[in-house]
N, C-alpha and C. Protein backbone atom coordinates (compact mmCIF):
# COMPACT_ATOMS: atom_id res chain seq x y z
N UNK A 1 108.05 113.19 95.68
CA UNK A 1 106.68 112.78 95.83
C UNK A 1 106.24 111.97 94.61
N UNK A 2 106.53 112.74 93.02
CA UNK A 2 106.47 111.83 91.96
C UNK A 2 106.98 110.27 91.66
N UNK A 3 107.94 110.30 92.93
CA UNK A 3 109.12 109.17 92.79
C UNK A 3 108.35 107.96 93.50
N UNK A 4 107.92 108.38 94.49
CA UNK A 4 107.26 107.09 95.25
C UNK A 4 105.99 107.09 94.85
N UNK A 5 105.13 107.68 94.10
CA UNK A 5 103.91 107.47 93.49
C UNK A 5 104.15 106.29 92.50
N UNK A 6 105.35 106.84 91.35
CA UNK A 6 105.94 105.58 90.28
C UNK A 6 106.34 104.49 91.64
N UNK A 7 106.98 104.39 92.18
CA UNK A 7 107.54 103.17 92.55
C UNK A 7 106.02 102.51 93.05
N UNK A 8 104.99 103.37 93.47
CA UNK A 8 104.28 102.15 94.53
C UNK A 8 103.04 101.66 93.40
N UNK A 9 103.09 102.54 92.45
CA UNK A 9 101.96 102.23 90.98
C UNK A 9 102.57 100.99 90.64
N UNK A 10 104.27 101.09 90.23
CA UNK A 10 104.23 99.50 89.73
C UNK A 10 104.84 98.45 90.19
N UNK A 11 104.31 98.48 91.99
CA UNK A 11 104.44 97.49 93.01
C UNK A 11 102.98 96.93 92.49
N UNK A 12 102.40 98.31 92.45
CA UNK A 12 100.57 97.59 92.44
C UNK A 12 100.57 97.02 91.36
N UNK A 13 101.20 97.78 90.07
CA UNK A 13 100.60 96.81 88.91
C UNK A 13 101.74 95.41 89.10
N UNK A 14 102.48 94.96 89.15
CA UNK A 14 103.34 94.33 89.17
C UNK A 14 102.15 93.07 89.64
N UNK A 15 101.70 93.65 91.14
CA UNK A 15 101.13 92.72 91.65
C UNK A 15 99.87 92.28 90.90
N UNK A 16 99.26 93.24 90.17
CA UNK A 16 97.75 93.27 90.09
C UNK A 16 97.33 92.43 88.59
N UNK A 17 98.96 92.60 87.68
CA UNK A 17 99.43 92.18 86.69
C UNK A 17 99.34 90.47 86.89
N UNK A 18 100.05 90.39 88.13
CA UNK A 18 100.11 88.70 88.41
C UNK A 18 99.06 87.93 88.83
N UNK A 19 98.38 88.57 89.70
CA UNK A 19 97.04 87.94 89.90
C UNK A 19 96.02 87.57 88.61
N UNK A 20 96.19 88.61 87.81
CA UNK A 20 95.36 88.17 86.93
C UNK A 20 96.36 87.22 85.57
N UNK A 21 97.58 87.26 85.47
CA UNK A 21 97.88 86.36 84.27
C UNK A 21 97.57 84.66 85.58
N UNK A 22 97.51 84.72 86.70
CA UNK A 22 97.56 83.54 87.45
C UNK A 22 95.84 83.48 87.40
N UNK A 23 94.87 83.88 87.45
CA UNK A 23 93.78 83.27 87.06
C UNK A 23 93.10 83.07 85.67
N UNK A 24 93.87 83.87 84.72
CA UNK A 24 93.54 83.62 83.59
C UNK A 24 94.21 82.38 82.72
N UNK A 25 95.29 82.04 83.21
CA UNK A 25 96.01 80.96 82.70
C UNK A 25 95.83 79.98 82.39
N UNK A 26 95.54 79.69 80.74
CA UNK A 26 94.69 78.17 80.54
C UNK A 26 96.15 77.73 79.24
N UNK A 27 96.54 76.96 80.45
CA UNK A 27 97.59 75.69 79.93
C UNK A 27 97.36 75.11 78.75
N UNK A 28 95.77 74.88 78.42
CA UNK A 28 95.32 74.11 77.42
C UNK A 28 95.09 74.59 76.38
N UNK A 29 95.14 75.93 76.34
CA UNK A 29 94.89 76.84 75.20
C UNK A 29 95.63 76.93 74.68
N UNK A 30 96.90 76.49 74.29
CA UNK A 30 98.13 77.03 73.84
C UNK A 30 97.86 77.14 72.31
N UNK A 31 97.31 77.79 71.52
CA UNK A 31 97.39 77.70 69.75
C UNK A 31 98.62 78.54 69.81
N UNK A 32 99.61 79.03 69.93
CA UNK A 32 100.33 79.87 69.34
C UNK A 32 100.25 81.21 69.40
N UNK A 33 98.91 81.71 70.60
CA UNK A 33 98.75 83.11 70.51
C UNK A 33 99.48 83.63 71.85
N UNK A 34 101.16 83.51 72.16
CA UNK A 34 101.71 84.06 73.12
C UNK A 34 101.93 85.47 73.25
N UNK A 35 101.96 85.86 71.76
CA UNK A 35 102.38 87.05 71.14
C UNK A 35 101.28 88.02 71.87
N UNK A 36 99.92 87.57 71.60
CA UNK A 36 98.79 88.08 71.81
C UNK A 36 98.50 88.26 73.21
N UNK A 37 98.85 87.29 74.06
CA UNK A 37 99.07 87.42 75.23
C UNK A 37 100.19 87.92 76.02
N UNK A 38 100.55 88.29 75.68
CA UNK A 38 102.41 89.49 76.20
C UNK A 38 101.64 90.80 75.88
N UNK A 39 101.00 90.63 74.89
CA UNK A 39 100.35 92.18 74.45
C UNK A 39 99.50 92.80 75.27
N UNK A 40 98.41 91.67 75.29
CA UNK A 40 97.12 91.82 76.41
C UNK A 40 97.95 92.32 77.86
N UNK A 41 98.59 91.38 78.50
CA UNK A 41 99.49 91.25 79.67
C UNK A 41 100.37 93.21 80.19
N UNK A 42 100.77 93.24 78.73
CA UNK A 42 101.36 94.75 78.49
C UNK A 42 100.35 95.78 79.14
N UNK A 43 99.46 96.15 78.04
CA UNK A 43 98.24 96.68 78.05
C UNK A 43 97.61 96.32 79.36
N UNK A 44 97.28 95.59 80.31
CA UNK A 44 96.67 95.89 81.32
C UNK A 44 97.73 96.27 82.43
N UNK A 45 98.97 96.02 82.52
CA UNK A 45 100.26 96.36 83.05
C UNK A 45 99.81 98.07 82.90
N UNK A 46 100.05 98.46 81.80
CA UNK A 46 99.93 99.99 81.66
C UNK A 46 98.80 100.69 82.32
N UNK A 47 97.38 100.20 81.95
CA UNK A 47 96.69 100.63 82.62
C UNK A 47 96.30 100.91 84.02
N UNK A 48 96.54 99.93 84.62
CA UNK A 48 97.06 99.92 86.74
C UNK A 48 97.53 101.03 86.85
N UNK A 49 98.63 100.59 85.85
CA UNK A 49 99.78 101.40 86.57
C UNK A 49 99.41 102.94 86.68
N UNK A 50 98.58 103.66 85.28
CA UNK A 50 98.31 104.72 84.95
C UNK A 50 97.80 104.62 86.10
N UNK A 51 96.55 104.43 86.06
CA UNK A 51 95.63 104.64 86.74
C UNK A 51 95.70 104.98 88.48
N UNK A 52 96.86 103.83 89.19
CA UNK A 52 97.44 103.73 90.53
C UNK A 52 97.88 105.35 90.08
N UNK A 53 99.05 105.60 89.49
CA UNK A 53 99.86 106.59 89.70
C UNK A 53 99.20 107.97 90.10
N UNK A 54 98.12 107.80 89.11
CA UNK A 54 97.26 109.13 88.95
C UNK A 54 96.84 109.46 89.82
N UNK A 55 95.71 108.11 91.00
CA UNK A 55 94.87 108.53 91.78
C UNK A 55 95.85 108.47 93.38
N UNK A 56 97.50 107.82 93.41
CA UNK A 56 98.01 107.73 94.35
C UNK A 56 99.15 109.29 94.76
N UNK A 57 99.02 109.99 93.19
CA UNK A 57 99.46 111.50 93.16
C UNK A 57 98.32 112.24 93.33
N UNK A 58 97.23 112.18 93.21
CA UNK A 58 96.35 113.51 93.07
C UNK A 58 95.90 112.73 94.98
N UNK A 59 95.44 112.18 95.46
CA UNK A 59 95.14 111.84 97.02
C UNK A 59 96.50 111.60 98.12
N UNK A 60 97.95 112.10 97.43
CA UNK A 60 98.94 111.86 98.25
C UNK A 60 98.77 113.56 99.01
N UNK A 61 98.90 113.46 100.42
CA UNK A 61 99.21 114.33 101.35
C UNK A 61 100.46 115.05 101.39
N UNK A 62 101.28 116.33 101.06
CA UNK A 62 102.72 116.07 101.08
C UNK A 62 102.50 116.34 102.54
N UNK A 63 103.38 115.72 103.45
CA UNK A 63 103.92 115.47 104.72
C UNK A 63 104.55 116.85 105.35
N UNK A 64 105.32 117.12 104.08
CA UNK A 64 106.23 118.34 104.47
C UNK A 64 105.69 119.81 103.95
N UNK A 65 104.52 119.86 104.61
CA UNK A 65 103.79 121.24 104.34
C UNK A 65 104.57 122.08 105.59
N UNK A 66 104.32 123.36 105.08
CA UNK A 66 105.40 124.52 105.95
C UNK A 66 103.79 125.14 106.80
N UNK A 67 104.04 124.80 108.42
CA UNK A 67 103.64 125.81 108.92
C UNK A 67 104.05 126.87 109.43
N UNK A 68 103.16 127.99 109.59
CA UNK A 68 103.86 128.80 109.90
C UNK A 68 103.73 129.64 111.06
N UNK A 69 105.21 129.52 111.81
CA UNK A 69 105.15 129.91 112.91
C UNK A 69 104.69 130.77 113.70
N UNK A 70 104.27 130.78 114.85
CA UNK A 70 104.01 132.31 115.74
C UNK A 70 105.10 133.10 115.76
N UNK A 71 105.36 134.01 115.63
CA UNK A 71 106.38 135.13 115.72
C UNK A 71 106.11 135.74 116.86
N UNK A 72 107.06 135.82 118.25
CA UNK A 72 106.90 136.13 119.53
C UNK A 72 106.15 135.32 120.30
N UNK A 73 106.09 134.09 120.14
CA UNK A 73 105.08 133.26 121.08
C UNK A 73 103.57 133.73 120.79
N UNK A 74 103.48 133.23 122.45
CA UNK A 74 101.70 133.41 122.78
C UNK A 74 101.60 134.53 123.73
N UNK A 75 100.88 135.39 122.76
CA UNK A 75 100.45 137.15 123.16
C UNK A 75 99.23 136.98 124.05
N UNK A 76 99.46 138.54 125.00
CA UNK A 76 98.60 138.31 126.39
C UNK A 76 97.63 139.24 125.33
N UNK A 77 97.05 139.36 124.37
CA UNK A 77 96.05 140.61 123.31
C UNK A 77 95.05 139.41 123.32
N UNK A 78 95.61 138.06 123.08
CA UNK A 78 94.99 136.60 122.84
C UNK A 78 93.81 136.56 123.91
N UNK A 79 91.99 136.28 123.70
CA UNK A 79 91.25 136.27 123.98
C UNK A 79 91.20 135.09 124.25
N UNK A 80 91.64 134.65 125.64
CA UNK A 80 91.51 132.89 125.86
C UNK A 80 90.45 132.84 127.49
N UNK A 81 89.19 133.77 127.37
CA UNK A 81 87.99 133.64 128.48
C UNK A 81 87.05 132.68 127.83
N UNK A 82 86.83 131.90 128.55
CA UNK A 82 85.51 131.22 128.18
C UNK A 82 84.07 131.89 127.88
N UNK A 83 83.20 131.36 126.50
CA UNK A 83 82.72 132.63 126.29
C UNK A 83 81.55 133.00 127.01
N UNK A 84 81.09 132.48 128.50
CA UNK A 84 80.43 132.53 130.00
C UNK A 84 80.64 132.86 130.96
């Protein structure tokens, strides 16, 4: 369950990562601050991701909950009159 929470957090950040270095991207800016921007880029990478993981583990359903069975079927003790 932990496993596909990580994998789908950093599908999202992956994605969520790209959208934003693709609208923030100013060609013209280039002084030399790449460094600064790998960093920034990092840092919001991490945060998604936290953040996806956290809220896609604490609202995941596990699938494989145990119910539990009737033992001897369906008993004639069972009150199934309509209550009129």
């Amino acid at each position: 369950m932990l496993g596909s929470c990580l994998l789908s957090g950093l599908i999202i950040s992956f994605i969520s990562t790209g959208v934003y270095i693709l609208i923030t991207d100013n060609k013209k800016d280039d002084n030399g601050d790449k460094k600064d921007r790998k960093m920034d880029y990092c840092i919001i990478f991490s945060i998604i991701m936290t953040v996806s993981v956290c809220i896609l583990f604490f609202t995941n359903k596990d699938t494989r909950e145990t119910v539990v069975p009737l033992k001897g079927g369906f008993s004639s003790r069972v009150n199934n009159l309509p209550p009129f």
